[in-house]
N, C-alpha and C. Protein backbone atom coordinates (compact mmCIF):
# COMPACT_ATOMS: atom_id res chain seq x y z
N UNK A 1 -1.26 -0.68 -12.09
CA UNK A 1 -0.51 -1.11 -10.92
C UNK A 1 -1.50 -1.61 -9.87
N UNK A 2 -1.01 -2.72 -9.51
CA UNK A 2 -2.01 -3.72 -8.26
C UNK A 2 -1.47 -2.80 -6.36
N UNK A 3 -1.75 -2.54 -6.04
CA UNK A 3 -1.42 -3.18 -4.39
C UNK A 3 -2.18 -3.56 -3.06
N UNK A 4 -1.17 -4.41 -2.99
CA UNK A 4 -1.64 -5.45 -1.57
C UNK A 4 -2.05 -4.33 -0.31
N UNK A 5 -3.21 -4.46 0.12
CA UNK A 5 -4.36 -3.83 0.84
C UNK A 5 -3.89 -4.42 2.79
N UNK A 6 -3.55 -4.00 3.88
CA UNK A 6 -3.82 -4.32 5.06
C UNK A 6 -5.18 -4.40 5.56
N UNK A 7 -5.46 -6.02 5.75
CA UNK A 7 -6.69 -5.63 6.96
C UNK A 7 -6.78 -6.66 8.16
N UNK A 8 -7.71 -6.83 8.00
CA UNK A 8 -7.87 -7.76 9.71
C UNK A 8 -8.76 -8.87 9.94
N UNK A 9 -8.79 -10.04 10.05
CA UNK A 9 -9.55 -11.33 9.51
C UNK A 9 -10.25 -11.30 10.64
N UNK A 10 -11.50 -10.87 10.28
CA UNK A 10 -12.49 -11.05 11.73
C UNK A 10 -13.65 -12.35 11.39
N UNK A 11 -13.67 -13.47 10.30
CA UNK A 11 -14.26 -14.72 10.37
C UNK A 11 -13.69 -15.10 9.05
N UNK A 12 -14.05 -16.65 9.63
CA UNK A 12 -13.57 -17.41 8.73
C UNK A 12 -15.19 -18.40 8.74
N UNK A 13 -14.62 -19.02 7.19
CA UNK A 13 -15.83 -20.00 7.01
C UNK A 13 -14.69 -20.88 5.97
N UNK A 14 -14.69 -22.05 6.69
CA UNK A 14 -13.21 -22.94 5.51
C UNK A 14 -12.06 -21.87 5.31
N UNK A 15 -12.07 -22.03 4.04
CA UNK A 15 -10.82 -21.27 3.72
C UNK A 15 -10.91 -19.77 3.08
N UNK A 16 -12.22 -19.51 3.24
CA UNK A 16 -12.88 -18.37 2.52
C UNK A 16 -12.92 -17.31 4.31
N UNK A 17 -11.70 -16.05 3.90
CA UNK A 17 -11.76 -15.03 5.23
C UNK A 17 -12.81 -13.88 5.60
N UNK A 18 -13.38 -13.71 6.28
CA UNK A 18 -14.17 -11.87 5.91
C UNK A 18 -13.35 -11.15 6.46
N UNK A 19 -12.87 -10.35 5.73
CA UNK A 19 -11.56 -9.09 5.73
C UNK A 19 -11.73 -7.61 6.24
N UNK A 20 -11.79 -7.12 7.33
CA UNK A 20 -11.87 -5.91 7.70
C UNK A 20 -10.66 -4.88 7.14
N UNK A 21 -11.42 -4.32 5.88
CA UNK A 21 -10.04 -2.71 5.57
C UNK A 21 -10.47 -1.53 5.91
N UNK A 22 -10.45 -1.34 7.27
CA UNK A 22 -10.85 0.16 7.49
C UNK A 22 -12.55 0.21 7.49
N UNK A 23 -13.44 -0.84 8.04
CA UNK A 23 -14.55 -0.41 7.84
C UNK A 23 -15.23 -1.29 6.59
N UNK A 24 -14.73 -1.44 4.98
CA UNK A 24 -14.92 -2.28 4.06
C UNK A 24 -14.26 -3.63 4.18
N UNK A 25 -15.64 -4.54 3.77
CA UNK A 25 -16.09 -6.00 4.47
C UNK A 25 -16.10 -7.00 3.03
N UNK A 26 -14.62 -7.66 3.14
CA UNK A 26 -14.81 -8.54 1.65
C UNK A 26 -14.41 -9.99 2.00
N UNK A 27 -14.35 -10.54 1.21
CA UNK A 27 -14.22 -12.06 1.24
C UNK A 27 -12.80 -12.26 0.64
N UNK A 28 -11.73 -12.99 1.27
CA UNK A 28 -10.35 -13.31 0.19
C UNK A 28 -10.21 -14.90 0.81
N UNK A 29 -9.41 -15.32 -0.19
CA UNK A 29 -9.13 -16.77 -0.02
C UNK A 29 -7.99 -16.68 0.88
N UNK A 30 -7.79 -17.71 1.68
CA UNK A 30 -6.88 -17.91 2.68
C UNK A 30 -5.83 -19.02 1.93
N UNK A 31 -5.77 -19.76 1.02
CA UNK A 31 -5.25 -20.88 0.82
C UNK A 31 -3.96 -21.11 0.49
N UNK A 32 -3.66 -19.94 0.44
CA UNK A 32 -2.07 -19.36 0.61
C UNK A 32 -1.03 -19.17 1.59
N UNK A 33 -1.86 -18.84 3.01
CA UNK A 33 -1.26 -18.36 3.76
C UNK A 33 -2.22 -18.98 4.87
N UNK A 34 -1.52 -19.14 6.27
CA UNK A 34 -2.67 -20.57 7.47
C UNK A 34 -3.03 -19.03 8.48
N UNK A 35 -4.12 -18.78 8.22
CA UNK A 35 -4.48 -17.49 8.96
C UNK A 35 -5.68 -18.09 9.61
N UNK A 36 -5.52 -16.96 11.08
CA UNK A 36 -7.06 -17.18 12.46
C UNK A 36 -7.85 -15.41 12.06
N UNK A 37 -8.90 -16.28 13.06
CA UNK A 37 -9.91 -14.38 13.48
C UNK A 37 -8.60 -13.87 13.92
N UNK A 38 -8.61 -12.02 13.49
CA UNK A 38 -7.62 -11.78 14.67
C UNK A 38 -6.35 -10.97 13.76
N UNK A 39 -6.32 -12.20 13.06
CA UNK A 39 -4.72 -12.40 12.18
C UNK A 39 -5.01 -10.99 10.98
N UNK A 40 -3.72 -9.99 11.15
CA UNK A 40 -3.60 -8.52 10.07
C UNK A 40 -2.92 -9.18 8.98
N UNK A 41 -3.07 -9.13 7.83
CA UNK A 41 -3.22 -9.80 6.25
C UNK A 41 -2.60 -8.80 5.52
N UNK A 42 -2.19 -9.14 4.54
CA UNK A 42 -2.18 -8.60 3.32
C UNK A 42 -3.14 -9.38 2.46
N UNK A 43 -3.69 -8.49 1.38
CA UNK A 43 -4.46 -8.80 0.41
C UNK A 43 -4.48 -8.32 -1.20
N UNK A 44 -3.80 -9.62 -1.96
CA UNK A 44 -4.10 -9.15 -3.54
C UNK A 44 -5.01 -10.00 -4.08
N UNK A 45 -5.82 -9.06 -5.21
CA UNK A 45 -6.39 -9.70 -6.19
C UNK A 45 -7.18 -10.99 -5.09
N UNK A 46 -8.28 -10.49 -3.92
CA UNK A 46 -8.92 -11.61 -3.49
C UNK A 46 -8.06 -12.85 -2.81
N UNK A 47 -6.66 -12.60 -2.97
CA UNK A 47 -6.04 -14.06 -2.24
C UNK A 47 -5.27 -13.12 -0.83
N UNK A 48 -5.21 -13.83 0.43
CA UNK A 48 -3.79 -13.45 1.35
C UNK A 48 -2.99 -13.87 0.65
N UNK A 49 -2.07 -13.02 0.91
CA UNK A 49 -0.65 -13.40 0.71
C UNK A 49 0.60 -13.47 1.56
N UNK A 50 0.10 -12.92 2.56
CA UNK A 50 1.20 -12.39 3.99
C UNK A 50 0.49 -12.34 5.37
N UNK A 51 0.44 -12.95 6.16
CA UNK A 51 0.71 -12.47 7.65
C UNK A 51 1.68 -11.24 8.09
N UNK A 52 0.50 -10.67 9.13
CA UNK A 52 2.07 -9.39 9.49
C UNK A 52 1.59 -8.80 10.70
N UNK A 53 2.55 -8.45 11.62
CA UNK A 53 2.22 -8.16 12.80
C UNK A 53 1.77 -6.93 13.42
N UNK A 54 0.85 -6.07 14.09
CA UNK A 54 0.45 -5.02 14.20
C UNK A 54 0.86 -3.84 14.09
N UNK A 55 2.07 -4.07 14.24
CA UNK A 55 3.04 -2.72 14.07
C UNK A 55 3.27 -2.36 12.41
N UNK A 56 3.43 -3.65 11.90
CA UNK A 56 3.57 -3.35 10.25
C UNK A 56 2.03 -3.01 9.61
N UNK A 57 1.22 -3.17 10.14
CA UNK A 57 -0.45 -2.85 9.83
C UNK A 57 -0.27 -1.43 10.17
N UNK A 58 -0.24 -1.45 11.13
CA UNK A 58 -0.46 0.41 11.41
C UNK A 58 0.68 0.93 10.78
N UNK A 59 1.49 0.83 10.46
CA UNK A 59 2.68 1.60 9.52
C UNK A 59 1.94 1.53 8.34
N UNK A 60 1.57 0.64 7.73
CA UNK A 60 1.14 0.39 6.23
C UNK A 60 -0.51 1.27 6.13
N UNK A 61 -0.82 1.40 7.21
CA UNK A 61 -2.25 1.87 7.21
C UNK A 61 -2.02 3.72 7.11
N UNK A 62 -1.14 3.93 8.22
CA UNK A 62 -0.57 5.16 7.84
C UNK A 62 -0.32 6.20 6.98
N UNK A 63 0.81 5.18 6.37
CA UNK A 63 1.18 5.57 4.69
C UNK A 63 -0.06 5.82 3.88
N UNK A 64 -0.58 4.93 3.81
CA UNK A 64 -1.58 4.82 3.05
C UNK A 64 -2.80 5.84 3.08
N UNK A 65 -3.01 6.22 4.30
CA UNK A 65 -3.54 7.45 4.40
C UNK A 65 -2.69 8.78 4.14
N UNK A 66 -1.75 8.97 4.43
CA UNK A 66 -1.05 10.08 3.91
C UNK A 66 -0.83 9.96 2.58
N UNK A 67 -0.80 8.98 1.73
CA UNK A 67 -0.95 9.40 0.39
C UNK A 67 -2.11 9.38 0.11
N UNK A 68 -3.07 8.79 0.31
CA UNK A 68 -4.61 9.33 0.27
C UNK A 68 -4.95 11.08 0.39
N UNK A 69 -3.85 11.54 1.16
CA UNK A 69 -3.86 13.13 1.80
C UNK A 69 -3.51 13.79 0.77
N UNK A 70 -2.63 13.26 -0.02
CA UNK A 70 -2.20 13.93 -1.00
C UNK A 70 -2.48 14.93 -1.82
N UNK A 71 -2.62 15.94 -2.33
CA UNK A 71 -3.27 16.26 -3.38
C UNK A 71 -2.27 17.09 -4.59
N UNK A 72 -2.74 16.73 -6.18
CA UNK A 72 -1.97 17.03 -7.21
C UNK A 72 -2.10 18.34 -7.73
């Protein structure tokens, strides 16, 4: 199972983003979706796929830590 990652586009170079997730610093293609510095993302498999507005970042960031909390 894949899932799409929240982060935060703090540069661009063309169409190639550098992606802030929490601290980890990657590169995804933009060519999908017309994103600025600034702009909270979704990210699969190296491509955006979504724009989304701060409130849905911190909800999704949330979650995501509480199942991180988890334990089996």
């Amino acid at each position: 199972m894949c899932v799409a990652l929240p982060g935060k586009v703090i540069e661009m170079n063309g169409r190639i983003a550098t992606v802030d997730f929490n601290g980890n610093i990657v590169k995804a293609d933009s060519g999908l979706v017309d994103v600025s510095v600034g702009d909270n993302v979704l990210v699969h498999a190296g491509c955006i796929i979504q724009k989304m507005d701060d409130k849905m970042a911190h909800e999704m960031n949330e979650l995501f830590n509480e199942i991180e909390g988890l334990t089996i």
